[in-house]
C-alpha atoms as a PDB file:
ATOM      1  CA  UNK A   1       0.000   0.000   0.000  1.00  0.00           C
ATOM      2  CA  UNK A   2       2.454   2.422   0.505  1.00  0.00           C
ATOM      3  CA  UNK A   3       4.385   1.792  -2.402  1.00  0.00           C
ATOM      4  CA  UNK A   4       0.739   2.832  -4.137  1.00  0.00           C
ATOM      5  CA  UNK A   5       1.087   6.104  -2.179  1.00  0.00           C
ATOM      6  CA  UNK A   6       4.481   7.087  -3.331  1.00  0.00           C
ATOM      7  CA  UNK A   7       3.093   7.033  -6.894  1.00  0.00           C
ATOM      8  CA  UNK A   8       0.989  10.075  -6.413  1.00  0.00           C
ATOM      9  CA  UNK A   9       3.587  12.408  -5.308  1.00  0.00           C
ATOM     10  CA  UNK A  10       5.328  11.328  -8.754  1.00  0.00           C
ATOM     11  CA  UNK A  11       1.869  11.805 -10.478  1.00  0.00           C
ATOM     12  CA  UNK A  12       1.442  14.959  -9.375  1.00  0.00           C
ATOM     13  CA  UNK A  13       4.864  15.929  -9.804  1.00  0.00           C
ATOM     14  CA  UNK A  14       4.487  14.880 -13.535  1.00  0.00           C
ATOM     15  CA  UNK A  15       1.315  16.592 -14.138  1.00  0.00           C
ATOM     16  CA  UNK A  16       2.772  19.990 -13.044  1.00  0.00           C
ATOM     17  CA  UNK A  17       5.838  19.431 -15.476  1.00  0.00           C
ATOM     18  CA  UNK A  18       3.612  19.019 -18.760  1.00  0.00           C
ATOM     19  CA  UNK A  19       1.255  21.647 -17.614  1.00  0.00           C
ATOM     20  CA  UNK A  20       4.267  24.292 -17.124  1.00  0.00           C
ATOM     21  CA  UNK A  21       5.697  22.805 -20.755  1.00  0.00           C
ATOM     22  CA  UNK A  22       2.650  23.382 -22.158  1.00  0.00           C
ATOM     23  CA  UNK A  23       2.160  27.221 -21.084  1.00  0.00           C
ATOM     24  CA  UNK A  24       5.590  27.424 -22.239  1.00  0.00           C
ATOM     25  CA  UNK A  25       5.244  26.162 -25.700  1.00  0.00           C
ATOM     26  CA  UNK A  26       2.114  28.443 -25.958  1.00  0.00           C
ATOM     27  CA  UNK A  27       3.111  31.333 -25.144  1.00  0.00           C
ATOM     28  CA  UNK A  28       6.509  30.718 -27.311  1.00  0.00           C
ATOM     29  CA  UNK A  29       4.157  30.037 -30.660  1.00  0.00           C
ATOM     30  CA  UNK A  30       2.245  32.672 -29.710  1.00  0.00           C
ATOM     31  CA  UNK A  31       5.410  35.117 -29.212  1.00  0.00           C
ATOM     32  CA  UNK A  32       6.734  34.087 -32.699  1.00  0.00           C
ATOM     33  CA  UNK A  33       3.518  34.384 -34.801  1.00  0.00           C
ATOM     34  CA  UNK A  34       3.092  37.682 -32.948  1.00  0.00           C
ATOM     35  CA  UNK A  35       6.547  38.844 -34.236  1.00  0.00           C
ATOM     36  CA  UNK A  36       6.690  36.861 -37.402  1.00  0.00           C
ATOM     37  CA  UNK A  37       3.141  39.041 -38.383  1.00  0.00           C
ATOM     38  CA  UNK A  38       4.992  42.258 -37.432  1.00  0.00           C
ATOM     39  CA  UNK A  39       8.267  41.027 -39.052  1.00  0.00           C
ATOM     40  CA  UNK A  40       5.861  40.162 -42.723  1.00  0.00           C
ATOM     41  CA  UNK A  41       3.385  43.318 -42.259  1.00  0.00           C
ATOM     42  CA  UNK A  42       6.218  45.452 -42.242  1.00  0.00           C
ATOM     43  CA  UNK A  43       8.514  43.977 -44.741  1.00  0.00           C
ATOM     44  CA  UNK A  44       6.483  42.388 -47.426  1.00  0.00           C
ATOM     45  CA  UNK A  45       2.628  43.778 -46.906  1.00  0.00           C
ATOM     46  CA  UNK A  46       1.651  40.855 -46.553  1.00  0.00           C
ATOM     47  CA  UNK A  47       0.967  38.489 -43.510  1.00  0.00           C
ATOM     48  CA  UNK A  48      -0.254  35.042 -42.475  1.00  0.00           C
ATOM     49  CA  UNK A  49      -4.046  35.057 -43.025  1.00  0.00           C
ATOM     50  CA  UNK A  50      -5.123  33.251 -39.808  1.00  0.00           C
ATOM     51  CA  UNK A  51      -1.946  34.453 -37.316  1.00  0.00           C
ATOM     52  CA  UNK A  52      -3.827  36.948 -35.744  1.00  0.00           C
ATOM     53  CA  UNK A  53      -6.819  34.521 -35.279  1.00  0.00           C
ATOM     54  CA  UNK A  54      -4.510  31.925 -33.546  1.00  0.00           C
ATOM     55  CA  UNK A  55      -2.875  34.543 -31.553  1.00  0.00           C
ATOM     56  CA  UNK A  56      -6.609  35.560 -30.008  1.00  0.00           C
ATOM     57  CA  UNK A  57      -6.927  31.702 -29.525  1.00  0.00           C
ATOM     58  CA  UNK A  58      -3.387  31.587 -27.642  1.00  0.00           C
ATOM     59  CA  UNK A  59      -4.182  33.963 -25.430  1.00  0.00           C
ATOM     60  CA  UNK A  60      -7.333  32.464 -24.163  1.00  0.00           C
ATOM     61  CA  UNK A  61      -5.158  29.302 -23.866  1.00  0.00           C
ATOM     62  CA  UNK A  62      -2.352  30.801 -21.794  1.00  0.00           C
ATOM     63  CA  UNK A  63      -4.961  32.184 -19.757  1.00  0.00           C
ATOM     64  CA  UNK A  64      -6.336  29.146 -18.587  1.00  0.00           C
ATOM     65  CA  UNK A  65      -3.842  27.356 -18.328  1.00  0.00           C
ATOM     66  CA  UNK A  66      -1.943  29.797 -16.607  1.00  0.00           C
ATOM     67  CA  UNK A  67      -5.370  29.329 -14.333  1.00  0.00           C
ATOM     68  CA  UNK A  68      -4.940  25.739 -14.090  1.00  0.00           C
ATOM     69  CA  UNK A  69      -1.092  26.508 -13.061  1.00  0.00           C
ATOM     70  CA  UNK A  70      -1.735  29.510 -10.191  1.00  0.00           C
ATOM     71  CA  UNK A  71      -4.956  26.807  -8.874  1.00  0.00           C
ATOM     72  CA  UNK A  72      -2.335  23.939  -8.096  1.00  0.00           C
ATOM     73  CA  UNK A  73      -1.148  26.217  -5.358  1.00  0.00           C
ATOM     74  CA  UNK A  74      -4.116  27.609  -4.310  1.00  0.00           C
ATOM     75  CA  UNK A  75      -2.627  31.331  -6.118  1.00  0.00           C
ATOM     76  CA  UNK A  76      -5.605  32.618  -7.371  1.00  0.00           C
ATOM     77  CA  UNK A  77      -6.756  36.206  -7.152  1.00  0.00           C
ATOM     78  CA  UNK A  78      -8.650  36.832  -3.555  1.00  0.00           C
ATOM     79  CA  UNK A  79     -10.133  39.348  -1.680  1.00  0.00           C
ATOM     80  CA  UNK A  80      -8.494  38.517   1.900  1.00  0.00           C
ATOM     81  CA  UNK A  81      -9.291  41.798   3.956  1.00  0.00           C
ATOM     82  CA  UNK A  82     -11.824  40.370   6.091  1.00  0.00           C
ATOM     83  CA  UNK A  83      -9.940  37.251   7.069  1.00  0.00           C
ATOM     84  CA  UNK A  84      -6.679  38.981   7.896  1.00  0.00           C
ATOM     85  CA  UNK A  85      -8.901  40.637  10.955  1.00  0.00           C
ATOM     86  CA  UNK A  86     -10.584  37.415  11.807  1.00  0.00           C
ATOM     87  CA  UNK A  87      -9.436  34.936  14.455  1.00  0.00           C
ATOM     88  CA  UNK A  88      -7.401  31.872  13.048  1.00  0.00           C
ATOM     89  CA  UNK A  89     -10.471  29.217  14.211  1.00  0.00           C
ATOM     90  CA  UNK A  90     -12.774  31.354  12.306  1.00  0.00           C
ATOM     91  CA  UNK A  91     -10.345  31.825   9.647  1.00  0.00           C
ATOM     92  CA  UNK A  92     -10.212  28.167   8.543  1.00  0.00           C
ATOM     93  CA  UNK A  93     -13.805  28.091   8.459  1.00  0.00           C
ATOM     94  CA  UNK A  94     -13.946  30.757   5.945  1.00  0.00           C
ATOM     95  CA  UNK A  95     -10.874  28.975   3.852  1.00  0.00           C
ATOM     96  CA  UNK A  96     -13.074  26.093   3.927  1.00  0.00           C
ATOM     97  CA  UNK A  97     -16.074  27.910   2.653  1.00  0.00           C
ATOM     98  CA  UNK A  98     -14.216  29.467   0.232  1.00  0.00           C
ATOM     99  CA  UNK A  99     -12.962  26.496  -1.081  1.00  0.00           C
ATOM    100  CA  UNK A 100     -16.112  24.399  -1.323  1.00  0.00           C
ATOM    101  CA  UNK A 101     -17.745  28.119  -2.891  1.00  0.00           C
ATOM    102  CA  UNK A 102     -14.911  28.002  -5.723  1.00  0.00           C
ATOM    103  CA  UNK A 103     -15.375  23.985  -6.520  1.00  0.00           C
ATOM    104  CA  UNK A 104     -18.846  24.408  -6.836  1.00  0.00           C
ATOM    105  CA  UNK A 105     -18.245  27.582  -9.101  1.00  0.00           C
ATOM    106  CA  UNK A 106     -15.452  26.052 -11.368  1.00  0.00           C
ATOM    107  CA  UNK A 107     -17.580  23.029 -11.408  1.00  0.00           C
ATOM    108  CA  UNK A 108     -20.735  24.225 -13.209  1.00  0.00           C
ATOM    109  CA  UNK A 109     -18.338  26.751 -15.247  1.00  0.00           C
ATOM    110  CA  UNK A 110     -16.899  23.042 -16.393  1.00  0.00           C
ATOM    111  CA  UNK A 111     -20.148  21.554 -17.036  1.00  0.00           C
ATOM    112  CA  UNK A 112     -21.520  24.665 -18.542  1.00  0.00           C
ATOM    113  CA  UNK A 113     -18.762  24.899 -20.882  1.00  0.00           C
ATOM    114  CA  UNK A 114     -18.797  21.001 -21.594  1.00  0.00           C
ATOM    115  CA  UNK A 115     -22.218  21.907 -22.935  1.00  0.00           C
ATOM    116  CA  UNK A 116     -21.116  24.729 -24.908  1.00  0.00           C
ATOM    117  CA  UNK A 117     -18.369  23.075 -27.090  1.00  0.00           C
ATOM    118  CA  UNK A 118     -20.435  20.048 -27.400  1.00  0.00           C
ATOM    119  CA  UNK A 119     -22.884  22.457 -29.261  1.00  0.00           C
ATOM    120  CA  UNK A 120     -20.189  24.111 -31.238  1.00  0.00           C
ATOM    121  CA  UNK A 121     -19.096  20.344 -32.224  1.00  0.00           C
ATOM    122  CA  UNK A 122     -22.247  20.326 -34.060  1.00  0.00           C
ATOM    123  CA  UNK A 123     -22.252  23.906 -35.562  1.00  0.00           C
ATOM    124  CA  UNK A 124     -19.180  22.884 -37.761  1.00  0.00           C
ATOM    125  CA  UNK A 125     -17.576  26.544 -37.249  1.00  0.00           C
ATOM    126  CA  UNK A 126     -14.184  27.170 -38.316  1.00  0.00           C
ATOM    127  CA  UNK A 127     -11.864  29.534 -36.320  1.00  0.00           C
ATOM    128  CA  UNK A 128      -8.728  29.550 -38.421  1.00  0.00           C
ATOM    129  CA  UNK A 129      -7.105  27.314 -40.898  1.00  0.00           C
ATOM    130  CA  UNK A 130      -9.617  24.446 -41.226  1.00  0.00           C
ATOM    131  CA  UNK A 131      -9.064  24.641 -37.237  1.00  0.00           C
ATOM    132  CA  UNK A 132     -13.080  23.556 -35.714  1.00  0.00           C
ATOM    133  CA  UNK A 133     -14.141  26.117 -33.413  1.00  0.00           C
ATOM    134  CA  UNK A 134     -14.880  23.442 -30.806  1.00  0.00           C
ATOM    135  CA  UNK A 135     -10.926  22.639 -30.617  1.00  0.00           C
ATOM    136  CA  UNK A 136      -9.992  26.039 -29.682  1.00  0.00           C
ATOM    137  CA  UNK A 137     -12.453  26.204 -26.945  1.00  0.00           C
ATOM    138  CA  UNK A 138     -12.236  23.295 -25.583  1.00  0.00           C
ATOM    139  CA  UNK A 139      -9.465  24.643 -23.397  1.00  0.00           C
ATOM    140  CA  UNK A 140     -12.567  25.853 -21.036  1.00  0.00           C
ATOM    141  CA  UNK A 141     -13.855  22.619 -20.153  1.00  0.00           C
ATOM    142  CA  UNK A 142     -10.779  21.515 -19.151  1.00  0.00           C
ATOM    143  CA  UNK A 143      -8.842  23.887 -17.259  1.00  0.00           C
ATOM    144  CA  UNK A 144     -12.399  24.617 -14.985  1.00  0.00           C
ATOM    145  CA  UNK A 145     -12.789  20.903 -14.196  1.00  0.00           C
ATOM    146  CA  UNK A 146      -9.309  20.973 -13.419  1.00  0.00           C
ATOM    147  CA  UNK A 147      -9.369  23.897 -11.156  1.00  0.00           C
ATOM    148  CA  UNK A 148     -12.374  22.326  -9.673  1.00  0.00           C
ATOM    149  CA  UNK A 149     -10.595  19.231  -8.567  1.00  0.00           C
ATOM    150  CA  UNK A 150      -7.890  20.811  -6.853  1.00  0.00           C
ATOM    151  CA  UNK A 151     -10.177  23.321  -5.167  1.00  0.00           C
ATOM    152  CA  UNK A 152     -12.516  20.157  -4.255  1.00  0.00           C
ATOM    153  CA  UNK A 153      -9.290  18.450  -3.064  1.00  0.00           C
ATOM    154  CA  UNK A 154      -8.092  21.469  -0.907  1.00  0.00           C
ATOM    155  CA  UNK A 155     -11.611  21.639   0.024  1.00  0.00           C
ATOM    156  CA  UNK A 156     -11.179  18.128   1.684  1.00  0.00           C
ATOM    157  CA  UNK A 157      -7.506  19.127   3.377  1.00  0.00           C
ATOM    158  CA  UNK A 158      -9.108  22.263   5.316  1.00  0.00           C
ATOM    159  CA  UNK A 159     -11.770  19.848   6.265  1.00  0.00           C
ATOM    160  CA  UNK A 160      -9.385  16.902   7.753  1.00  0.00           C
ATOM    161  CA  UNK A 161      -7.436  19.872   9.409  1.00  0.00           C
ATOM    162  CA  UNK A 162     -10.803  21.439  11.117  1.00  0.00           C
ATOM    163  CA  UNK A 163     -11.394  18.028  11.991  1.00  0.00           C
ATOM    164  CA  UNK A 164      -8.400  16.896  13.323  1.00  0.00           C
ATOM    165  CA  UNK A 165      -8.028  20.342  15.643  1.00  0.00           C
ATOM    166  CA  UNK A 166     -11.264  19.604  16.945  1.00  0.00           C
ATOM    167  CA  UNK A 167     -10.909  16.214  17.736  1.00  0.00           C
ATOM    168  CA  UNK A 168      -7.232  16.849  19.200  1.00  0.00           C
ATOM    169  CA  UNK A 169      -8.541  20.170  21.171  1.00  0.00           C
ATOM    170  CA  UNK A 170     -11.131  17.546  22.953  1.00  0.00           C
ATOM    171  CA  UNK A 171      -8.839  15.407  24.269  1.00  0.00           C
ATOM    172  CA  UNK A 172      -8.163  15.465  28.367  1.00  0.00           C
END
């Protein structure tokens, strides 16, 4: 069993490695056609018909997973001025609130968004270069239900931890 265990850390370890190559390969294609567009408008009046198509689409993918990146250590934007005031018990009540709040939010923005490619699937669109629509967006699906898992999985940690001070502030 606890050979099983020291799988995860690897898991997650591996995870985090393709998600931070990923970003970086984005935002490095998205760098060059930015440049190469500039470099070609310039130069030759001319340009790459769908570049500044794929560069909207890149930036929507950086985005989210740049999401899916600041969620893995619980980075994302917050508005903390209340709990800085409030007493640490109370505090991890709130975290835990605000955990549970942001898997449930992330979690119909997943399912939501699930829906909404699925229906671009059948519209046929094209965004750029005989690209479907649907595989530029799908991004959204993804990076929400991944958020939501780690927030659902932090939501679980706060909730062992309130648990677990609880129990051990009971004992005689």
């Amino acid at each position: 069993m606890i050979n099983k265990l020291k799988f995860f850390p690897r898991m997650v370890s591996l995870v985090q490695k393709v998600e931070d190559y990923i970003l970086i390969c984005l935002l490095l294609i998205m760098i060059t056609m930015a440049v190469l567009q500039i470099f070609l408008r310039n130069f030759f009046d001319s340009g790459i018909v769908w570049g500044d198509s794929l560069v909207r689409v890149l930036v929507l993918w950086i985005g989210l997973v740049g999401a899916m990146i600041a969620s893995r250590t619980d980075n994302h934007i917050s508005i903390d001025i209340l709990s800085r005031y409030l007493p640490s018990e109370i505090r991890r009540f709130t975290s835990l609130a605000t955990h549970v709040f942001t898997t449930v939010v992330t979690a119909l923005m997943a399912w939501f968004s699930l829906a909404f490619v699925k229906m671009e699937m059948g519209v046929n669109l094209i965004a750029f270069a005989n690209v479907p629509a649907w595989v530029c967006e799908s991004i959204i699906p993804i990076a929400f239900g991944v958020i939501s898992i780690r927030y659902a999985l932090f939501s679980i940690l706060v909730f062992i931890e309130l648990v677990s001070k609880r129990q051990g502030g009971k004992k005689p």
